[in-house]
N, C-alpha and C. Protein backbone atom coordinates (compact mmCIF):
# COMPACT_ATOMS: atom_id res chain seq x y z
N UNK A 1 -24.46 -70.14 -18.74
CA UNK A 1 -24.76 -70.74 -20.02
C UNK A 1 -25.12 -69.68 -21.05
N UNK A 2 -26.00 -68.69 -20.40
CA UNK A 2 -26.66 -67.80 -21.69
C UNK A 2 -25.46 -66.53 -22.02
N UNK A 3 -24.21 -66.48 -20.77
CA UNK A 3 -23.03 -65.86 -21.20
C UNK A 3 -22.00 -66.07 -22.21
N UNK A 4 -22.04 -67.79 -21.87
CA UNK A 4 -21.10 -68.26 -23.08
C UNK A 4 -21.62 -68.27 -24.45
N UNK A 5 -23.30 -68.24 -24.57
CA UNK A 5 -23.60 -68.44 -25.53
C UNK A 5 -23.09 -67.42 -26.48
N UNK A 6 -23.66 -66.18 -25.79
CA UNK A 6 -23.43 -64.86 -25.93
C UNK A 6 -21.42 -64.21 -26.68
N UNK A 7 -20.90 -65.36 -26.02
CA UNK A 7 -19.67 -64.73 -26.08
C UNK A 7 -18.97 -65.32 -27.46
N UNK A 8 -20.09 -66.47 -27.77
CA UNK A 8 -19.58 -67.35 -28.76
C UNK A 8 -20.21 -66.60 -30.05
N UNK A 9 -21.52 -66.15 -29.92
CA UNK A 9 -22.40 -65.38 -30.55
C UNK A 9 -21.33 -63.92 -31.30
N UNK A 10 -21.48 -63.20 -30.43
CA UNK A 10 -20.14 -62.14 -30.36
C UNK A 10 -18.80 -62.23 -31.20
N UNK A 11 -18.19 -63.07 -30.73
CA UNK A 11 -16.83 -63.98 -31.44
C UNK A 11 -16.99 -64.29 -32.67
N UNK A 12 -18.38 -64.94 -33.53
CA UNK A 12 -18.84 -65.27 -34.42
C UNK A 12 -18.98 -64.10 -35.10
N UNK A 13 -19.73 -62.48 -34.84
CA UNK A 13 -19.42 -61.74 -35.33
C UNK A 13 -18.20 -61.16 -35.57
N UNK A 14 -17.20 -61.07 -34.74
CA UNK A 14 -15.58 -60.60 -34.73
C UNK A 14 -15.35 -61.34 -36.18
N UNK A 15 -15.34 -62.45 -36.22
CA UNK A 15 -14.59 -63.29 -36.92
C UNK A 15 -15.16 -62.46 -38.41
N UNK A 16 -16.79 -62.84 -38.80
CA UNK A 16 -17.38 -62.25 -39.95
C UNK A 16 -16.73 -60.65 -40.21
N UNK A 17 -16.57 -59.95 -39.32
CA UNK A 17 -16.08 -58.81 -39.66
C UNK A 17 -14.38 -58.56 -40.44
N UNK A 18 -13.59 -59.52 -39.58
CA UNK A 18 -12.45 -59.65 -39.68
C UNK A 18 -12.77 -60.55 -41.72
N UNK A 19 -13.20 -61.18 -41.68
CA UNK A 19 -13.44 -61.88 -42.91
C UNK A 19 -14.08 -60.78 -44.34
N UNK A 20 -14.96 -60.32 -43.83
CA UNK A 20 -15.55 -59.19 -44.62
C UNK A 20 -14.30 -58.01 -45.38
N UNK A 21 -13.75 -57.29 -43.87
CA UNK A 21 -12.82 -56.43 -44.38
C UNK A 21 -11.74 -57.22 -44.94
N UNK A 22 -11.23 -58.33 -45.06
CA UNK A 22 -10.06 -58.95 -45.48
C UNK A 22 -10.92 -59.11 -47.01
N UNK A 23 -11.60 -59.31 -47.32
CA UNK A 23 -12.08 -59.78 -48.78
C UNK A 23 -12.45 -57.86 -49.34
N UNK A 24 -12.71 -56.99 -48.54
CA UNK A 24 -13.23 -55.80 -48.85
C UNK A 24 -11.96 -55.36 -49.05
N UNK A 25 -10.54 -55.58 -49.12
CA UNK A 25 -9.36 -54.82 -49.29
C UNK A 25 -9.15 -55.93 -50.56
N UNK A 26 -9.64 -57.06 -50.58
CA UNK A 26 -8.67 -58.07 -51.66
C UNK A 26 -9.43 -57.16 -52.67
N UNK A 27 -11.08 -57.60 -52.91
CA UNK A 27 -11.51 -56.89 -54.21
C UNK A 27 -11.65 -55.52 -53.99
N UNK A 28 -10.98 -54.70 -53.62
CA UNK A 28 -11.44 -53.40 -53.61
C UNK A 28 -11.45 -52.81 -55.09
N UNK A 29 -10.27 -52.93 -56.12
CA UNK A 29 -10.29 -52.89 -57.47
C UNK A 29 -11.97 -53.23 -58.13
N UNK A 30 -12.05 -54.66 -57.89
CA UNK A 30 -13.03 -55.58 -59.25
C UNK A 30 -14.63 -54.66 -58.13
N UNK A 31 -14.67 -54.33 -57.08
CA UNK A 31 -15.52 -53.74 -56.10
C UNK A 31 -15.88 -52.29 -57.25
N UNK A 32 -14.89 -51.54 -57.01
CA UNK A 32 -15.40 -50.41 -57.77
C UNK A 32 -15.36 -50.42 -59.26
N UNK A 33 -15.15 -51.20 -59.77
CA UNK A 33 -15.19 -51.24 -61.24
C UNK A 33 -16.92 -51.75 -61.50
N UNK A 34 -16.98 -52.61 -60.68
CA UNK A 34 -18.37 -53.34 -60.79
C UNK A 34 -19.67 -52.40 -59.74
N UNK A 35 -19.68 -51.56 -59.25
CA UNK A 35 -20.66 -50.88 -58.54
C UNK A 35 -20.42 -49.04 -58.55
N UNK A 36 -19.28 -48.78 -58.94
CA UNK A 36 -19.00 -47.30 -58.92
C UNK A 36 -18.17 -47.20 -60.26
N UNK A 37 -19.44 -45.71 -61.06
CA UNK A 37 -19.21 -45.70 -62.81
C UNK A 37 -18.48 -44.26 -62.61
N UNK A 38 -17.45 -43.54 -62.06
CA UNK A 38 -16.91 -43.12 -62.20
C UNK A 38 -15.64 -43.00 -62.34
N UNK A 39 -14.46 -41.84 -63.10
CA UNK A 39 -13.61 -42.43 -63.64
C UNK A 39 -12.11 -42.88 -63.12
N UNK A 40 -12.18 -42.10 -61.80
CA UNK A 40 -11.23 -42.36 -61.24
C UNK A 40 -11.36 -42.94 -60.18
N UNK A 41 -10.60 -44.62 -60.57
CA UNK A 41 -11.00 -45.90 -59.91
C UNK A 41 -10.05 -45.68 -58.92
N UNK A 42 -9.33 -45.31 -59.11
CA UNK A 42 -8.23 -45.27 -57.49
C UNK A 42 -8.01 -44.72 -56.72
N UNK A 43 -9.06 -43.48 -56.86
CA UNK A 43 -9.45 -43.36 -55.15
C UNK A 43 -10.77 -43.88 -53.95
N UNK A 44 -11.43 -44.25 -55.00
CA UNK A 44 -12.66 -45.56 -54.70
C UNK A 44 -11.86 -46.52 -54.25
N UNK A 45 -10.97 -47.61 -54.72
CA UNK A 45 -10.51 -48.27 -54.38
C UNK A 45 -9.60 -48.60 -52.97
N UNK A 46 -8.74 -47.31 -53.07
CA UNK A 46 -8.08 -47.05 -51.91
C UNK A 46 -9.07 -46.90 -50.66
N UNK A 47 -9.99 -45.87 -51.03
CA UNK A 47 -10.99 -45.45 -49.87
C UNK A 47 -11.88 -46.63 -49.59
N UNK A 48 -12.28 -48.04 -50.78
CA UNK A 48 -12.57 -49.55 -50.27
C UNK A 48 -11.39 -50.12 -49.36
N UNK A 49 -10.36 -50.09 -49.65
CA UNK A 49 -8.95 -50.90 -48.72
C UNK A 49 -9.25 -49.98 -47.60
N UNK A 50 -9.09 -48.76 -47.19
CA UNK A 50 -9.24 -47.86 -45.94
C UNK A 50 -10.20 -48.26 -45.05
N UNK A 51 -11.57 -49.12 -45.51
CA UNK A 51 -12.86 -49.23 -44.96
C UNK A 51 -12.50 -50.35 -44.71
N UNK A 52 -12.15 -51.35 -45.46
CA UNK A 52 -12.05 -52.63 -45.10
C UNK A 52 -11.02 -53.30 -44.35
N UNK A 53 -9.86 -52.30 -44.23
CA UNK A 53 -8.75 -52.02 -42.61
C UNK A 53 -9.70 -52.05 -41.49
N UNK A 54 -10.16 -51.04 -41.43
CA UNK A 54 -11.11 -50.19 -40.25
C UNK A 54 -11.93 -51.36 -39.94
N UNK A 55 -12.64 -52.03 -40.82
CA UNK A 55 -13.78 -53.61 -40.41
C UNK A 55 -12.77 -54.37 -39.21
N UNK A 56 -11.76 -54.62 -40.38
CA UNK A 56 -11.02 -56.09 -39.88
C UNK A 56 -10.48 -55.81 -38.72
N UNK A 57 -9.48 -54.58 -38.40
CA UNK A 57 -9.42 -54.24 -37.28
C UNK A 57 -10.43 -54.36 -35.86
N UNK A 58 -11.43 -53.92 -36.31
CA UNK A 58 -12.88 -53.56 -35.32
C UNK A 58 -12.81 -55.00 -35.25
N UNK A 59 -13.32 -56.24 -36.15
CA UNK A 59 -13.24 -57.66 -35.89
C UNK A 59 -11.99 -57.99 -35.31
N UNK A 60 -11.35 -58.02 -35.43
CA UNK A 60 -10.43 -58.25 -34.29
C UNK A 60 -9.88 -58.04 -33.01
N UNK A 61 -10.09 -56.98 -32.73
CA UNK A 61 -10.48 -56.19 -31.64
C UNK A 61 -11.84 -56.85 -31.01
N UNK A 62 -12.76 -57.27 -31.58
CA UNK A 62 -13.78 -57.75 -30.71
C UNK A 62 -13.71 -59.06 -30.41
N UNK A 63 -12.74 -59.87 -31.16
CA UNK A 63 -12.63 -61.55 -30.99
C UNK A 63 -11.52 -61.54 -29.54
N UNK A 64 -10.36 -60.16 -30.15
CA UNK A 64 -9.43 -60.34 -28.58
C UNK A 64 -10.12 -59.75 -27.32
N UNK A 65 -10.65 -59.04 -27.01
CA UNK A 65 -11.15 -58.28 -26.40
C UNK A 65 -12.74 -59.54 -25.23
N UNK A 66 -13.66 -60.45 -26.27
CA UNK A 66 -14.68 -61.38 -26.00
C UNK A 66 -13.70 -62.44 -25.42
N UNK A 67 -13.81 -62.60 -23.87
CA UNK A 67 -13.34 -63.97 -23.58
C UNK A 67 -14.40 -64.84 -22.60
């Protein structure tokens, strides 16, 4: 019982991660315009999409991986 809980627990994070980096690549643009005042927005941006690959991946990897 306290395994499955655990695995559902787990899974629940996969998922948030996978969700996080998928929204961390959509706004990566309106992201650095609104929190980083320097002038060249497109390598902030890119280097937000790069990070927010790397999340969603890691979340996914932990949802296939939790059975």
């Amino acid at each position: 019982m306290l395994k499955n809980m655990i695995n559902i627990v787990v899974k629940i994070l996969g998922i948030l991660l996978v969700l996080s980096g998928v929204i961390l690549i959509y706004d990566a643009r309106n992201i650095t315009k609104k929190f980083f005042g320097f002038g060249d927005q497109n390598e902030g941006s890119s280097g937000l999409k790069i990070i927010g690959f790397i999340i969603a991946i890691v979340g996914g990897i932990i949802i296939f991986v939790v059975k």
